[in-house]
Protein backbone atom coordinates (compact mmCIF):
# COMPACT_ATOMS: atom_id res chain seq x y z
CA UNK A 1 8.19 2.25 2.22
CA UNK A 2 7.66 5.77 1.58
CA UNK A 3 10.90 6.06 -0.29
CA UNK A 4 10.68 2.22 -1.77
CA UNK A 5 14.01 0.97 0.23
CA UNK A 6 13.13 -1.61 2.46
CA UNK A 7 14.29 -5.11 2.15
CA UNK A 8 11.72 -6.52 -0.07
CA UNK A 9 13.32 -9.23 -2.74
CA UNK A 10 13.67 -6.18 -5.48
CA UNK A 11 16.19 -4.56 -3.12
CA UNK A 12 17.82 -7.70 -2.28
CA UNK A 13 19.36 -8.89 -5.19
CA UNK A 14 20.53 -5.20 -5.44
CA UNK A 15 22.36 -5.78 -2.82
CA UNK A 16 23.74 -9.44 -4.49
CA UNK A 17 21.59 -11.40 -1.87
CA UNK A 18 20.26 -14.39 -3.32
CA UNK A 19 16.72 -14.41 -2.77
CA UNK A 20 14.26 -11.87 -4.82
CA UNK A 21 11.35 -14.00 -3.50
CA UNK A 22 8.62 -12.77 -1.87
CA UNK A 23 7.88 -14.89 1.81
CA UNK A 24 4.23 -14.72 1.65
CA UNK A 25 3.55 -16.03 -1.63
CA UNK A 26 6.33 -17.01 -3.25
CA UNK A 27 6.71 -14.38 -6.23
CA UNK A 28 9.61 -13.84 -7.72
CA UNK A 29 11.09 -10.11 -7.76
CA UNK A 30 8.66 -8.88 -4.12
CA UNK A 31 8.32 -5.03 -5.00
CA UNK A 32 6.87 -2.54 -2.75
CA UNK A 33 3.60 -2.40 -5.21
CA UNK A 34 3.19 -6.31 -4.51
CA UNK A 35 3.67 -6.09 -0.79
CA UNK A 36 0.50 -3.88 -1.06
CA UNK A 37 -1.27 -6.60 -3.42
CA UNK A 38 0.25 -9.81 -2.54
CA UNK A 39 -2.22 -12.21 -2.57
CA UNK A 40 -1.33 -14.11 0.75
CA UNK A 41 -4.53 -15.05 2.71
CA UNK A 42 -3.26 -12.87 6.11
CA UNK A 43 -2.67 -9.59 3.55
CA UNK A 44 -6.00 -10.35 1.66
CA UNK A 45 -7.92 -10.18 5.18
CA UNK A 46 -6.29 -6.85 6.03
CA UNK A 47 -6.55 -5.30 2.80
CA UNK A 48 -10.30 -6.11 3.41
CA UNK A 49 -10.65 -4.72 6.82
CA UNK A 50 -9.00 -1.66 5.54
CA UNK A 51 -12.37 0.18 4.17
CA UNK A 52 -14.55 -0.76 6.88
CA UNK A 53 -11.60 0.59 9.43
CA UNK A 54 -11.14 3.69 6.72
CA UNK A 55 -14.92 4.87 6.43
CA UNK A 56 -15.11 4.09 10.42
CA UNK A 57 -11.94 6.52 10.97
CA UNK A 58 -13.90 9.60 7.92
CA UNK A 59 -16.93 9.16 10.37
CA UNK A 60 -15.34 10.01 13.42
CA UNK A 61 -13.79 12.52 12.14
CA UNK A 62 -16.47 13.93 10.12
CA UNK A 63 -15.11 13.96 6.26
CA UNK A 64 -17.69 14.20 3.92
CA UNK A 65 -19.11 10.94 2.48
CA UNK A 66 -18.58 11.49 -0.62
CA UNK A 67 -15.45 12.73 -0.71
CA UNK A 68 -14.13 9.53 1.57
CA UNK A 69 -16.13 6.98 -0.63
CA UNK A 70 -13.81 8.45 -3.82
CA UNK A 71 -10.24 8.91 -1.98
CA UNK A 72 -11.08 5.08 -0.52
CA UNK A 73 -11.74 3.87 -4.19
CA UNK A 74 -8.44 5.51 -4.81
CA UNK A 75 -6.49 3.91 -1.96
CA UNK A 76 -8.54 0.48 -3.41
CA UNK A 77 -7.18 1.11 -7.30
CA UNK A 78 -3.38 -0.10 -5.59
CA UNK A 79 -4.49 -2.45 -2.81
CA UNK A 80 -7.11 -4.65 -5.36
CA UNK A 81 -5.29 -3.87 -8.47
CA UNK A 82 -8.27 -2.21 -10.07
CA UNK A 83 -9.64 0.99 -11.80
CA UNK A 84 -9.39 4.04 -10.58
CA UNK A 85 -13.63 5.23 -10.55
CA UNK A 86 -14.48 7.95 -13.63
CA UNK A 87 -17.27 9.56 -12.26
CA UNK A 88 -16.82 12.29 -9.82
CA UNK A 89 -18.88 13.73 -7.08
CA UNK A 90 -17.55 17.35 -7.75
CA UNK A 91 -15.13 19.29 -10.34
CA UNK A 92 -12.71 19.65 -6.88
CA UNK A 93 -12.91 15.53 -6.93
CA UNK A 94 -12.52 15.45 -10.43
CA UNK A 95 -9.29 17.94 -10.51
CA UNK A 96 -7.82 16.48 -7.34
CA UNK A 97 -8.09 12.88 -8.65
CA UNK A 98 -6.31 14.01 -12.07
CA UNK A 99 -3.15 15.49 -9.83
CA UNK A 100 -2.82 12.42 -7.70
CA UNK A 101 -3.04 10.55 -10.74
CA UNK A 102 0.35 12.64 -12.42
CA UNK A 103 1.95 11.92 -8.99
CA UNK A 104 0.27 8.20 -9.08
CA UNK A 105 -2.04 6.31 -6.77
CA UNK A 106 0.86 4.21 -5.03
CA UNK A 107 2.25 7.05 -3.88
CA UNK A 108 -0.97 8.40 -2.75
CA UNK A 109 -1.34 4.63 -0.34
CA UNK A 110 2.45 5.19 1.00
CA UNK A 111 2.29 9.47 1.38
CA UNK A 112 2.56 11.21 -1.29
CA UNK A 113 -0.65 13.10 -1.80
CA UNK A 114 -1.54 16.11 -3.93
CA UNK A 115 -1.86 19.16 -2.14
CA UNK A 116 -5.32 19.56 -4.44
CA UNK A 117 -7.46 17.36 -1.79
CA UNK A 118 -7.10 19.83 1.28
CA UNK A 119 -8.78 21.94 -1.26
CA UNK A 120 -11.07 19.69 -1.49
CA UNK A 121 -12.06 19.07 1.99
CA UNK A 122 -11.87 23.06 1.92
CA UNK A 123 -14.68 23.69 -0.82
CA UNK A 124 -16.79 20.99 0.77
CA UNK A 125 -16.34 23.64 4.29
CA UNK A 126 -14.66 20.83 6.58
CA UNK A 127 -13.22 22.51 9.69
CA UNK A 128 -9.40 22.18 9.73
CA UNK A 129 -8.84 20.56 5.95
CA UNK A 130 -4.63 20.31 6.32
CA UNK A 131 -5.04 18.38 10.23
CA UNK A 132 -7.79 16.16 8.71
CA UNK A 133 -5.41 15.36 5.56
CA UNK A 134 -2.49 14.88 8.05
CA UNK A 135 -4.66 12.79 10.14
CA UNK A 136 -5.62 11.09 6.89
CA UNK A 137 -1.84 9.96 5.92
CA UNK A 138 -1.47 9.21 9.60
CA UNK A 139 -4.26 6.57 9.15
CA UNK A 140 -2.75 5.29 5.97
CA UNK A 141 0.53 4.53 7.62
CA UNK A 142 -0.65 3.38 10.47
CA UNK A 143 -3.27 1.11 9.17
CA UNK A 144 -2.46 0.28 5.83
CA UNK A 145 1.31 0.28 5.26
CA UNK A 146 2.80 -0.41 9.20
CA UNK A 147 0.30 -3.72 9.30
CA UNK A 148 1.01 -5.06 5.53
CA UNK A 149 4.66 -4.73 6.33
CA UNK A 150 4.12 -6.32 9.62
CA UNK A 151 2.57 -9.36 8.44
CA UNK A 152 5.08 -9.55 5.78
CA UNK A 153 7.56 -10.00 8.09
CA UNK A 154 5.88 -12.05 10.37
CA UNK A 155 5.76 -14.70 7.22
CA UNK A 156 9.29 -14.18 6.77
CA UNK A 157 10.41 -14.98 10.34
CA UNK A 158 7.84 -18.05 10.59
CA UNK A 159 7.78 -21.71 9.13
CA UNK A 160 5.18 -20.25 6.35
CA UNK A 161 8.18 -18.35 4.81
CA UNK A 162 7.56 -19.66 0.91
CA UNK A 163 11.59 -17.60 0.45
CA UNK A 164 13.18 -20.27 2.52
CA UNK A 165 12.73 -23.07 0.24
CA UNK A 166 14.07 -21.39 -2.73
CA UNK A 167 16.95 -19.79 -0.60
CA UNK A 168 18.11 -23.41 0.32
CA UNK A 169 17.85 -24.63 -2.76
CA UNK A 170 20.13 -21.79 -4.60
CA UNK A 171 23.00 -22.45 -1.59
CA UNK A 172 22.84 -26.34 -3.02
CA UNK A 173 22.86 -25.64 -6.33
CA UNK A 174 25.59 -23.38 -5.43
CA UNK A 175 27.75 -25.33 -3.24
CA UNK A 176 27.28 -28.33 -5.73
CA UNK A 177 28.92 -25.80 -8.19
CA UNK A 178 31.73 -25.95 -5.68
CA UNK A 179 31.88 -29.62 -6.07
């Protein structure tokens, strides 16, 4: 996920397999950004679990509120397809949101954070900023992105798979071709 090659449908037909379709839902061309949004009932649940679970995980281990209230609005902007929030709790918010932003807020959900929010955490004097930003990402992969791909592929491998269908029917258009 981190470096966008897993077998999703956009990789697929890369690879001249016949099916871009995503199994949850049904979407043609699944990319990594609509795993994250894909509007299937099981990922709309998690998705929705994932800021009581994320403001659960910045209590125990005692990141500011306000800084966790803007980074989960961040993480949100990809999951719900939204905004990304414009006001800012501190110039260190502000600056750190602008840097993610060059880098982008996908990347942010699967890893890819800007070094700017340890300085953060570090202006707003929280003990150990890089291990709580490592325990951060740790929390993102293993609560966000692990579960969403999980569920994906529990779809695929069931009798919900909305792929299947559409796979079937391109081998009989196909084969009538052969005809």
């Amino acid at each position: 996920m981190l470096f966008r090659w897993l077998p999703v449908g956009h990789n697929w037909i890369k690879c001249n397999l016949d099916s871009d379709v995503c199994p949850c839902c049904g979407q043609h061309d699944e990319t990594f950004a609509h795993l994250l949004q894909c509007p299937h009932e099981q990922q709309q649940q998690h998705r929705h679990s994932i800021t009581r679970k994320f403001f659960k995980f910045g209590k125990d281990h005692k990141l500011p509120r306000q800084f966790l209230r803007h980074y989960i609005s961040l993480v949100k902007t990809v999951l719900f397809n939204t905004d990304p929030p414009t006001e800012y709790f501190s110039p260190a918010i502000e600056k750190a949101t602008e840097h993610q932003a060059d880098i982008g807020f996908y990347h942010m959900v699967v890893g890819f954070i800007s070094d700017t929010w340890t300085e953060v955490l570090n202006e707003m004097e929280v003990d150990h900023p890089a291990t709580k930003m490592e325990l951060i990402l740790q929390f993102q992969w293993d609560e966000i992105c692990e579960p969403m791909w999980k569920i994906r592929n529990d779809i695929k491998h069931s009798t919900e798979n909305k792929a299947t269908p559409m796979e079937l029917k391109q081998m009989e258009d196909k084969l009538m071709w052969y005809n």
